[in-house]
PDB file of N, CA and C in Angstrom:
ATOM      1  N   UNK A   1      15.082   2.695  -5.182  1.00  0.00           N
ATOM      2  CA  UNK A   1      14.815   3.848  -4.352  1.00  0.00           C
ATOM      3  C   UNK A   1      13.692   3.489  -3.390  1.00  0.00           C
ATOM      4  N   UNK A   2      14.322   3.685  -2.418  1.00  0.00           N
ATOM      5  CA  UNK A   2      12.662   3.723  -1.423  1.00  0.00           C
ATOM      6  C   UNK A   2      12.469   4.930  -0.470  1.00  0.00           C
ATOM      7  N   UNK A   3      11.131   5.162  -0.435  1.00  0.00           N
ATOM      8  CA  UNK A   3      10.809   6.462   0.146  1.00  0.00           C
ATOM      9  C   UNK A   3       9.609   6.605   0.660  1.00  0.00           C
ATOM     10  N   UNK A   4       9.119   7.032   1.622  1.00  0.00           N
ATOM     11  CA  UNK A   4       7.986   7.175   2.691  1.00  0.00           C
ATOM     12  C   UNK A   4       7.689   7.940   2.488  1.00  0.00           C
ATOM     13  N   UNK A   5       6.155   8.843   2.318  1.00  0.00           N
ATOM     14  CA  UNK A   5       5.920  10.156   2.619  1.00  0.00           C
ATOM     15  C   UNK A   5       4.593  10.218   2.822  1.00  0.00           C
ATOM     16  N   UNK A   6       4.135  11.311   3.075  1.00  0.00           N
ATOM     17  CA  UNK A   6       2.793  11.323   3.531  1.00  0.00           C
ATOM     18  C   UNK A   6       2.558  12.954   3.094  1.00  0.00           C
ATOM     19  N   UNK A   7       0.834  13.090   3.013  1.00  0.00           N
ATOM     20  CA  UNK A   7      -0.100  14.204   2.645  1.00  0.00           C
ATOM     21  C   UNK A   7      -1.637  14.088   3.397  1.00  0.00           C
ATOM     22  N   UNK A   8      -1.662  15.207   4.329  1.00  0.00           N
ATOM     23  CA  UNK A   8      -2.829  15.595   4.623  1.00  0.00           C
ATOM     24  C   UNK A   8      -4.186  15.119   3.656  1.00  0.00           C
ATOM     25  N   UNK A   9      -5.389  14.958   4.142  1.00  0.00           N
ATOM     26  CA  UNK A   9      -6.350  14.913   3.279  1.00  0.00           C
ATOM     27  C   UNK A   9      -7.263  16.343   3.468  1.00  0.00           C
ATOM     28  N   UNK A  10      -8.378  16.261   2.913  1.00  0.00           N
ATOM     29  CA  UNK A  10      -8.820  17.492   2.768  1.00  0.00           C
ATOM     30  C   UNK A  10      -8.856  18.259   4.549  1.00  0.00           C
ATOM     31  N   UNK A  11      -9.097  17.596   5.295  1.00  0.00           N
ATOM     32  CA  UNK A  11      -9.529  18.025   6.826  1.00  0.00           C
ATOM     33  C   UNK A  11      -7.685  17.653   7.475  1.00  0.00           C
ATOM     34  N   UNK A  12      -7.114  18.433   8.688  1.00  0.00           N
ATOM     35  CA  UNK A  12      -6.016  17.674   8.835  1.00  0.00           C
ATOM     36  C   UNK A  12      -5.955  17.001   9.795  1.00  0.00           C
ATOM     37  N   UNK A  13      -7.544  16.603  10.277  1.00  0.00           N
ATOM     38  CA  UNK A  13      -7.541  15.838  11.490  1.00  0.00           C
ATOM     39  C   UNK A  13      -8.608  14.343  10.952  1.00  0.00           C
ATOM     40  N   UNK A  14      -8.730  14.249   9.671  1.00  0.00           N
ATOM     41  CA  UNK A  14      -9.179  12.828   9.019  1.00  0.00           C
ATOM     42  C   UNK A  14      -7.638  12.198   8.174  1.00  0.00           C
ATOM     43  N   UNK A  15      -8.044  11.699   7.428  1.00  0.00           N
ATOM     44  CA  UNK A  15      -7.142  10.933   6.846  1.00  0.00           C
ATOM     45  C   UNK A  15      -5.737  11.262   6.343  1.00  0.00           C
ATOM     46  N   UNK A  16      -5.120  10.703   6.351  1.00  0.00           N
ATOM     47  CA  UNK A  16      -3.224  10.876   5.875  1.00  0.00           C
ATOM     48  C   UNK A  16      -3.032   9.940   5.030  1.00  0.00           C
ATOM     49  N   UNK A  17      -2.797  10.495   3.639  1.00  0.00           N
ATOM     50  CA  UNK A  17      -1.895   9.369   3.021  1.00  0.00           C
ATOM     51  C   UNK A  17      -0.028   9.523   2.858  1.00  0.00           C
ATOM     52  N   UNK A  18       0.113   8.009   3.075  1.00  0.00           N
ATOM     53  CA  UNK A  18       1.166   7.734   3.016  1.00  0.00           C
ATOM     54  C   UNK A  18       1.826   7.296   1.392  1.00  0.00           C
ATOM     55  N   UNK A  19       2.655   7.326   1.326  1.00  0.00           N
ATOM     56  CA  UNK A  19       3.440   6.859   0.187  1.00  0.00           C
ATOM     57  C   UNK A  19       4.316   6.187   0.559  1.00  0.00           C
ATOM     58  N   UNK A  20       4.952   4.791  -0.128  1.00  0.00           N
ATOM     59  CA  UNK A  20       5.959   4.096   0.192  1.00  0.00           C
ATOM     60  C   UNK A  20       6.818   3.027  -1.549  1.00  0.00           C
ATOM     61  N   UNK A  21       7.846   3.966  -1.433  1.00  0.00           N
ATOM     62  CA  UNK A  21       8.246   3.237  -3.250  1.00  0.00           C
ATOM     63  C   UNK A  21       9.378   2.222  -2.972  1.00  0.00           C
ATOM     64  N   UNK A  22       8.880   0.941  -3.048  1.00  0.00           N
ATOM     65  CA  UNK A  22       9.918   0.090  -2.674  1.00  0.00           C
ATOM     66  C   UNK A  22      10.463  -0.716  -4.173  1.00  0.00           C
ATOM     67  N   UNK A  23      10.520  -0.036  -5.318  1.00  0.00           N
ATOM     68  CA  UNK A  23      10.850   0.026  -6.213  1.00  0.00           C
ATOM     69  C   UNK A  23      12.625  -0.743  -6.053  1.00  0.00           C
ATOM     70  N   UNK A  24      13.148  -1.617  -6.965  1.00  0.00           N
ATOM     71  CA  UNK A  24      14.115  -1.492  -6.847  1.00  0.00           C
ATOM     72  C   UNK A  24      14.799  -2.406  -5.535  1.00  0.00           C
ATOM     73  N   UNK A  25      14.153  -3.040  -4.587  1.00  0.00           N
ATOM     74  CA  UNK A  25      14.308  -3.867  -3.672  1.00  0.00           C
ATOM     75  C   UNK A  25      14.240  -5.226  -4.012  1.00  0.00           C
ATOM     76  N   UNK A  26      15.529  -5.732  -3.443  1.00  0.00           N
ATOM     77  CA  UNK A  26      15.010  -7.451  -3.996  1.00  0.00           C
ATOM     78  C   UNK A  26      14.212  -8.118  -3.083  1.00  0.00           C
ATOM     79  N   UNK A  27      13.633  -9.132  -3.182  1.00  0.00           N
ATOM     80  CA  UNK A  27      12.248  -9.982  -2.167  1.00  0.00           C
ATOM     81  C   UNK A  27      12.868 -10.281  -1.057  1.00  0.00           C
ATOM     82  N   UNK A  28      12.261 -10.728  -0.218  1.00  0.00           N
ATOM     83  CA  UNK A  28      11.218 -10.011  -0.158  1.00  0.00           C
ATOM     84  C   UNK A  28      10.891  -8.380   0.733  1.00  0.00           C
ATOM     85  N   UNK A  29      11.911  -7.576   0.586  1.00  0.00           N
ATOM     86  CA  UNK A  29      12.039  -6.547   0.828  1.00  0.00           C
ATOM     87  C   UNK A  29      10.682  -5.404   0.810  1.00  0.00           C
ATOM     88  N   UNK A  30      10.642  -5.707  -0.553  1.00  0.00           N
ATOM     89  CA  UNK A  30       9.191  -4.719  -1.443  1.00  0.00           C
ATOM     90  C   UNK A  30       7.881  -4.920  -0.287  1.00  0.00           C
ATOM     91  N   UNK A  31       7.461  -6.688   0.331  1.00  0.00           N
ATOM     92  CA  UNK A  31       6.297  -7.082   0.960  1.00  0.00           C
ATOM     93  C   UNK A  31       6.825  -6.565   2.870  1.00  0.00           C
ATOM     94  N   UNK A  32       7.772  -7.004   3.111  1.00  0.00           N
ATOM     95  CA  UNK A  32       8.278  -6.843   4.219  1.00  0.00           C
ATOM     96  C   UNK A  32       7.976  -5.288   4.840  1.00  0.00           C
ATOM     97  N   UNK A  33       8.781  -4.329   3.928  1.00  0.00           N
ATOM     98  CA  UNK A  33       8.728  -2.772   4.326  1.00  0.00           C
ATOM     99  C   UNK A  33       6.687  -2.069   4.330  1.00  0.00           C
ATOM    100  N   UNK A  34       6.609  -2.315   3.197  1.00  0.00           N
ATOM    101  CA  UNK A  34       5.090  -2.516   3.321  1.00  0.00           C
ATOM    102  C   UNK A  34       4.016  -2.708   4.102  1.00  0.00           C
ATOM    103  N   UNK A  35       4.294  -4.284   4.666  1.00  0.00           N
ATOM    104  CA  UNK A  35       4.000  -4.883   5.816  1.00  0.00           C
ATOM    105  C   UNK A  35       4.005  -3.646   6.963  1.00  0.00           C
ATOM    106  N   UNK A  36       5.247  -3.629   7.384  1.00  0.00           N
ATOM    107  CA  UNK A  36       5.271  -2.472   8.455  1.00  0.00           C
ATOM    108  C   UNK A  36       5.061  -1.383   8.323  1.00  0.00           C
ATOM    109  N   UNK A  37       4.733  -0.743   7.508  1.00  0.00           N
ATOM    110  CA  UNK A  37       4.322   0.699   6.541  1.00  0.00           C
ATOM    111  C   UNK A  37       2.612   0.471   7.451  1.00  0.00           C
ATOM    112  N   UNK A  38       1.741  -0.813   6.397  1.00  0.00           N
ATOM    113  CA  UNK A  38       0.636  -0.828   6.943  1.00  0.00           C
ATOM    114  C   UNK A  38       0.441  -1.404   8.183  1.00  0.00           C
ATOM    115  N   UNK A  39       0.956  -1.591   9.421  1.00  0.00           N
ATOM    116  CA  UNK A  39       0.986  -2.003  10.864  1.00  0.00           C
ATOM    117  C   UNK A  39       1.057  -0.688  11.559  1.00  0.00           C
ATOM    118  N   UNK A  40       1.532   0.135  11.317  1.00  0.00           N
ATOM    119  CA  UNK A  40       1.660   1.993  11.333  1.00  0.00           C
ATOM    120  C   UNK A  40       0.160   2.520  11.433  1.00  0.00           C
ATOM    121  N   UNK A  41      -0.512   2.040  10.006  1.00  0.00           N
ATOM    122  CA  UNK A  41      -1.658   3.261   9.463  1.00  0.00           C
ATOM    123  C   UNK A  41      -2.560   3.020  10.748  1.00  0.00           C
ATOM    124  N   UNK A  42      -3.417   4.281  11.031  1.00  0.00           N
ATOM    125  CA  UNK A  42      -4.781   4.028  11.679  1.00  0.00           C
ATOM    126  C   UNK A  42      -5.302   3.780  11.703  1.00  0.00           C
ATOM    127  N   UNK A  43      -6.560   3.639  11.379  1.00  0.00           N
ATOM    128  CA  UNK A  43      -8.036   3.564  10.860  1.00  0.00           C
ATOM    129  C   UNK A  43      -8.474   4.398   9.548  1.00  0.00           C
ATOM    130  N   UNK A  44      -7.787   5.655   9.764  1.00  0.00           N
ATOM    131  CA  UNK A  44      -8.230   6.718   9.208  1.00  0.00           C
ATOM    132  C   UNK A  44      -7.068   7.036   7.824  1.00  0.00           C
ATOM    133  N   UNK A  45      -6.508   6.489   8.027  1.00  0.00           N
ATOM    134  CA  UNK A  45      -4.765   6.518   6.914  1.00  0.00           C
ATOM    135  C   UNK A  45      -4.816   5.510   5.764  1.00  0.00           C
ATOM    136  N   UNK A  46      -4.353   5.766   4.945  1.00  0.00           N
ATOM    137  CA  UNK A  46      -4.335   5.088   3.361  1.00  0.00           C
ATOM    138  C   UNK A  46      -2.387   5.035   3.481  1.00  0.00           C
ATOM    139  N   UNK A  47      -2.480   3.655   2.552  1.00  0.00           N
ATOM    140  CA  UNK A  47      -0.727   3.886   2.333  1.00  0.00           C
ATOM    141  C   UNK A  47      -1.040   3.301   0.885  1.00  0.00           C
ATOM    142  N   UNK A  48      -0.276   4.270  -0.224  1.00  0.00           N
ATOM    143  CA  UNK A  48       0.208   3.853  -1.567  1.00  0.00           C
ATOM    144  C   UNK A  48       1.380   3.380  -1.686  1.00  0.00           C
ATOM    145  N   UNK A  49       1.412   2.040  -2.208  1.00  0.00           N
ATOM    146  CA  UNK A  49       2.632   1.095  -2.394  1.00  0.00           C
ATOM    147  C   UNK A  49       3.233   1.546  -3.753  1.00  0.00           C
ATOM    148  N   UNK A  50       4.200   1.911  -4.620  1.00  0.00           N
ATOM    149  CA  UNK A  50       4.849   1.613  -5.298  1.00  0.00           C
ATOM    150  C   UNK A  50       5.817   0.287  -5.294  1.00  0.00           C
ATOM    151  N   UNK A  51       5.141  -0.502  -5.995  1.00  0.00           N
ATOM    152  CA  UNK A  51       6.095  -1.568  -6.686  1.00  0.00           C
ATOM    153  C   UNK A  51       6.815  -1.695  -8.305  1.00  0.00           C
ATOM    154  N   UNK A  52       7.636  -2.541  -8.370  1.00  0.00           N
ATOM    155  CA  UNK A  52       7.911  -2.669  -9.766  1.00  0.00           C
ATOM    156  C   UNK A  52       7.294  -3.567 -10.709  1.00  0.00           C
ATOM    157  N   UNK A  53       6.010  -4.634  -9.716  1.00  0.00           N
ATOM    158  CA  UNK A  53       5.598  -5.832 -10.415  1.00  0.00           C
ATOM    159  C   UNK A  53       4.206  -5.683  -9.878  1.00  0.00           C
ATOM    160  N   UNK A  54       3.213  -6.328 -10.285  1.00  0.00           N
ATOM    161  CA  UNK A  54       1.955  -6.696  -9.353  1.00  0.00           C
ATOM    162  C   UNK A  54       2.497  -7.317  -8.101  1.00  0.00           C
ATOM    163  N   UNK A  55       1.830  -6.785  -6.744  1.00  0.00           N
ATOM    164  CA  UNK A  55       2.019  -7.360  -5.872  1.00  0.00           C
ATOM    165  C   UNK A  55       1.604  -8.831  -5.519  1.00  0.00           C
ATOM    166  N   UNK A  56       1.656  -9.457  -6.347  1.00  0.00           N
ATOM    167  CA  UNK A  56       0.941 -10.745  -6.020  1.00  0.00           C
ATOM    168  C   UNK A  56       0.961 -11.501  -4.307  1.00  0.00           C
ATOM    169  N   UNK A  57       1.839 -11.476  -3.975  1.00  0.00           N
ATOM    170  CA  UNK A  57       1.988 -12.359  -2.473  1.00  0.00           C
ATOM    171  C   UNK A  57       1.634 -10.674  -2.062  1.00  0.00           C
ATOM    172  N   UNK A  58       2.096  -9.928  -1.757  1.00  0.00           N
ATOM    173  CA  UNK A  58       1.048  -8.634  -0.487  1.00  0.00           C
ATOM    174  C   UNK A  58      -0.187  -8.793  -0.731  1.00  0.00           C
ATOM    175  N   UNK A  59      -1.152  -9.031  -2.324  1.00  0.00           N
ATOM    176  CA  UNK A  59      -2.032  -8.832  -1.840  1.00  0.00           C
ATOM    177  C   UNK A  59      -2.844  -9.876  -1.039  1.00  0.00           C
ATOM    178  N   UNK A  60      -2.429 -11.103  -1.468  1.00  0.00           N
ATOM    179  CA  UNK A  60      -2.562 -11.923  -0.439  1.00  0.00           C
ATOM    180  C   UNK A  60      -2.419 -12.167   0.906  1.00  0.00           C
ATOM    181  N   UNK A  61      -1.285 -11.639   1.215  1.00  0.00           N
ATOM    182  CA  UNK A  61      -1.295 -11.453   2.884  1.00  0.00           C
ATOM    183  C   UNK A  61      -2.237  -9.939   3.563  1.00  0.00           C
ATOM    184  N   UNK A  62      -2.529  -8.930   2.417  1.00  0.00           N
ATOM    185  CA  UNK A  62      -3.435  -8.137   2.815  1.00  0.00           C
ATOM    186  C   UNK A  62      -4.568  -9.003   2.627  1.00  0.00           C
ATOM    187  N   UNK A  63      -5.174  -9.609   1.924  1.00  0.00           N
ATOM    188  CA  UNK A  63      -6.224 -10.452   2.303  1.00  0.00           C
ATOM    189  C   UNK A  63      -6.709 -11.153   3.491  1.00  0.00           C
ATOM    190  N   UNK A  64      -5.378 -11.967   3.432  1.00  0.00           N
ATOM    191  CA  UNK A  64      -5.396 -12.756   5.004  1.00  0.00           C
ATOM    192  C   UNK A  64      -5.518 -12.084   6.394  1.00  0.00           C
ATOM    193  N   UNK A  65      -4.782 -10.624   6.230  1.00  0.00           N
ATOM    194  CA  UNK A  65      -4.991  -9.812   7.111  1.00  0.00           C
ATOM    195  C   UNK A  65      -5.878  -8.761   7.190  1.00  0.00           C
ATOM    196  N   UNK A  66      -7.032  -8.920   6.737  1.00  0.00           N
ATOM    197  CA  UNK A  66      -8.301  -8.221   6.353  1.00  0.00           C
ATOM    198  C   UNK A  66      -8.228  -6.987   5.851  1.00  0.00           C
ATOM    199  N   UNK A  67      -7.328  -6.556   4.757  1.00  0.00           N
ATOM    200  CA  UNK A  67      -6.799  -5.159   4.768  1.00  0.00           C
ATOM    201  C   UNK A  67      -7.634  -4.729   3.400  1.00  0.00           C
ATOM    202  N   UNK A  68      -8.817  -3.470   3.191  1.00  0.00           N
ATOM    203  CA  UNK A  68      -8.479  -3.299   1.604  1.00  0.00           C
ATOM    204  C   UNK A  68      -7.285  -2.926   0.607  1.00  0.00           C
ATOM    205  N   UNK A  69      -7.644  -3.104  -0.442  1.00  0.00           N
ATOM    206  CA  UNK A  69      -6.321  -2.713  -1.463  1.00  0.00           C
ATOM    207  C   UNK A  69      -6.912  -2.519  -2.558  1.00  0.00           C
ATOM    208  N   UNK A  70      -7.347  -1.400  -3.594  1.00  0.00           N
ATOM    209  CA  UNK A  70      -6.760  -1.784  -4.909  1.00  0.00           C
ATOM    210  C   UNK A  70      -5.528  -0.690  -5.668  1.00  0.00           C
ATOM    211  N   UNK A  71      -5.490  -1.622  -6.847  1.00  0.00           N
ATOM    212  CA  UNK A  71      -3.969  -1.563  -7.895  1.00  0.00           C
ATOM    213  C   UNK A  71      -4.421  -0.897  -8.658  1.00  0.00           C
ATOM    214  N   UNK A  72      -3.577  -0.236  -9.358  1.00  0.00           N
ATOM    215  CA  UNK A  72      -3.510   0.102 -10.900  1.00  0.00           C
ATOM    216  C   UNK A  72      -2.034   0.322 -11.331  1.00  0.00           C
ATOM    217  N   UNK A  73      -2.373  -0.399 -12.532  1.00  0.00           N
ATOM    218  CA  UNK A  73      -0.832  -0.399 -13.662  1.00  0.00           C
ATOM    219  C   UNK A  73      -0.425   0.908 -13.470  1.00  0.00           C
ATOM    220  N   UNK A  74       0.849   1.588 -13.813  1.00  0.00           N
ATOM    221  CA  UNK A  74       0.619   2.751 -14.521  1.00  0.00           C
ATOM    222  C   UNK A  74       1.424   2.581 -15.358  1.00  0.00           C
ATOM    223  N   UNK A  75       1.970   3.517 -16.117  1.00  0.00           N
ATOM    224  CA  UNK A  75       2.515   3.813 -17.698  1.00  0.00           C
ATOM    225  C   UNK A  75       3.371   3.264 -17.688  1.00  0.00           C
ATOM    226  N   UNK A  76       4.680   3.069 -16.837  1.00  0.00           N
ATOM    227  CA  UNK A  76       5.694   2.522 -16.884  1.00  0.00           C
ATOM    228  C   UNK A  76       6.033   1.530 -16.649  1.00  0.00           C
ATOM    229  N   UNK A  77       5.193   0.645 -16.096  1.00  0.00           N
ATOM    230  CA  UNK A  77       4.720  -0.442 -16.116  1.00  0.00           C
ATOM    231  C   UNK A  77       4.867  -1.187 -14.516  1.00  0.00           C
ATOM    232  N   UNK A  78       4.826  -0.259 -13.575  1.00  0.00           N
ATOM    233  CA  UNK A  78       5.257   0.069 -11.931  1.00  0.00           C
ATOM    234  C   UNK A  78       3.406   0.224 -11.677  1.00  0.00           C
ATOM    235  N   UNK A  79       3.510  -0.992 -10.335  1.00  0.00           N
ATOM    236  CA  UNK A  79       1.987  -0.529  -9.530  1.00  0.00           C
ATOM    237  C   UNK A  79       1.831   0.165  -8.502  1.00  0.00           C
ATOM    238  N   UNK A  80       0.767   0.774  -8.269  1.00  0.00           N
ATOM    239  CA  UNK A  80       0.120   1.560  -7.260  1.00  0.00           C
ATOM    240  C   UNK A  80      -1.005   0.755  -6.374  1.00  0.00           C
ATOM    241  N   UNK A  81      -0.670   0.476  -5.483  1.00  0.00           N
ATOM    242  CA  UNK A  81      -1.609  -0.171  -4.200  1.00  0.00           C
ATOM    243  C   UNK A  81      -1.791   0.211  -3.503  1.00  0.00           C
ATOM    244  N   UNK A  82      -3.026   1.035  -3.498  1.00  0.00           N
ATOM    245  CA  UNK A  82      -3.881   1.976  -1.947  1.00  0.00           C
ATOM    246  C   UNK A  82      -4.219   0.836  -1.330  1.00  0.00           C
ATOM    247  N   UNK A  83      -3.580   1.283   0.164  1.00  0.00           N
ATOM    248  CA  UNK A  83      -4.144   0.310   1.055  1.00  0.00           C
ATOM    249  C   UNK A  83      -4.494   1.156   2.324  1.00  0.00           C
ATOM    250  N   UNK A  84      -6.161   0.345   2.749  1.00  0.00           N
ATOM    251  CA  UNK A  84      -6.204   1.234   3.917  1.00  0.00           C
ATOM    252  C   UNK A  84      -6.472  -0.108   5.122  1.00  0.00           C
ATOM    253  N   UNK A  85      -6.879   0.182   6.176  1.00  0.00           N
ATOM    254  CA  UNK A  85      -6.680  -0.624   7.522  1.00  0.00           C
ATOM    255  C   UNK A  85      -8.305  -1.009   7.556  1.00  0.00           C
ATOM    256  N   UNK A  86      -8.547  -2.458   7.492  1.00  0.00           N
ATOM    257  CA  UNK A  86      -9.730  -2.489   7.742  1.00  0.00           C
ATOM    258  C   UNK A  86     -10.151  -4.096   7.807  1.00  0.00           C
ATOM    259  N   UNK A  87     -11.304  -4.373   8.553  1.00  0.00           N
ATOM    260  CA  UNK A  87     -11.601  -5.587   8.736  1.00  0.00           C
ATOM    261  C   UNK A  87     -12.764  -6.400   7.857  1.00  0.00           C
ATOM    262  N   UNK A  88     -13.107  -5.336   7.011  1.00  0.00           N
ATOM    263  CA  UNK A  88     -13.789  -5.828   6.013  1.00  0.00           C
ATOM    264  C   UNK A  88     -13.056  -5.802   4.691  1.00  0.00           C
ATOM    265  N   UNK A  89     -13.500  -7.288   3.569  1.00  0.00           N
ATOM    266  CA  UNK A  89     -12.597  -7.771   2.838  1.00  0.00           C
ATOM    267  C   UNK A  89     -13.200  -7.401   1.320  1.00  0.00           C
ATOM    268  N   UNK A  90     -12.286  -6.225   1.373  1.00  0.00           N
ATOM    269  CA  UNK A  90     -12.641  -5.447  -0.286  1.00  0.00           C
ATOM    270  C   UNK A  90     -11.652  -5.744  -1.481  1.00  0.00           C
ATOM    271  N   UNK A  91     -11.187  -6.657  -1.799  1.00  0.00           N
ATOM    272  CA  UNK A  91     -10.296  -6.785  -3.067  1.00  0.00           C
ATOM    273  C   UNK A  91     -10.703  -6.022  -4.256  1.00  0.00           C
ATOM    274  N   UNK A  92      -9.949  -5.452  -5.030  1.00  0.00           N
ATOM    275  CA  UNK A  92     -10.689  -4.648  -6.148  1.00  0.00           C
ATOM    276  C   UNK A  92      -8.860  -4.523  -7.012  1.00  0.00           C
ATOM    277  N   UNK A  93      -8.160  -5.253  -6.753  1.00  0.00           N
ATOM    278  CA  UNK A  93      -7.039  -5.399  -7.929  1.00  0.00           C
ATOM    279  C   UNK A  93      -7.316  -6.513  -8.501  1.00  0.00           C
ATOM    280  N   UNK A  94      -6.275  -6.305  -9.850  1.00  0.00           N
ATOM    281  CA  UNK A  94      -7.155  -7.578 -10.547  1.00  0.00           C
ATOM    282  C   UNK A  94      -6.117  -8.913 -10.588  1.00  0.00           C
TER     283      UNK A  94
END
């Protein structure tokens, strides 16, 4: 399943998060859609990745491309990767 969406933050003229579940995509599909998901965001915009694995190669190319990110597992054993647009280099998945 894959699916885009987005939610206001508290103000509706600061931040937007996005959602993007590329769950279920074979490679490199999951990094690709992503990719262009975060080429989209603003400055001011967050995008949450749903994957089915640790992103290992995105977070690397978010590295390379100065982007923050961090992960967390969740229950089902599917990750969550906030990523926002930025030129300073914050890694914080593990």
């Amino acid at each position: 399943m894959n699916s885009l969406s987005h939610e206001s933050g508290p103000h509706p003229t600061h931040e937007i998060t996005h959602e993007i579940d590329v769950r279920g995509l074979p490679p490199p599909e999951p990094m690709m859609r992503v990719l262009e998901a975060v080429a989209m965001l603003t400055a001011e915009d967050r995008l949450v990745a749903v994957t089915e694995r640790r992103p290992l190669h995105l977070l690397a190319e978010l590295d390379a491309r100065g982007h923050r990110h961090r992960c967390e597992e969740m229950a089902d054993g599917s990750w969550r990767t906030t990523i926002t647009r930025s030129s300073s280099r914050e890694r914080t998945c593990p």
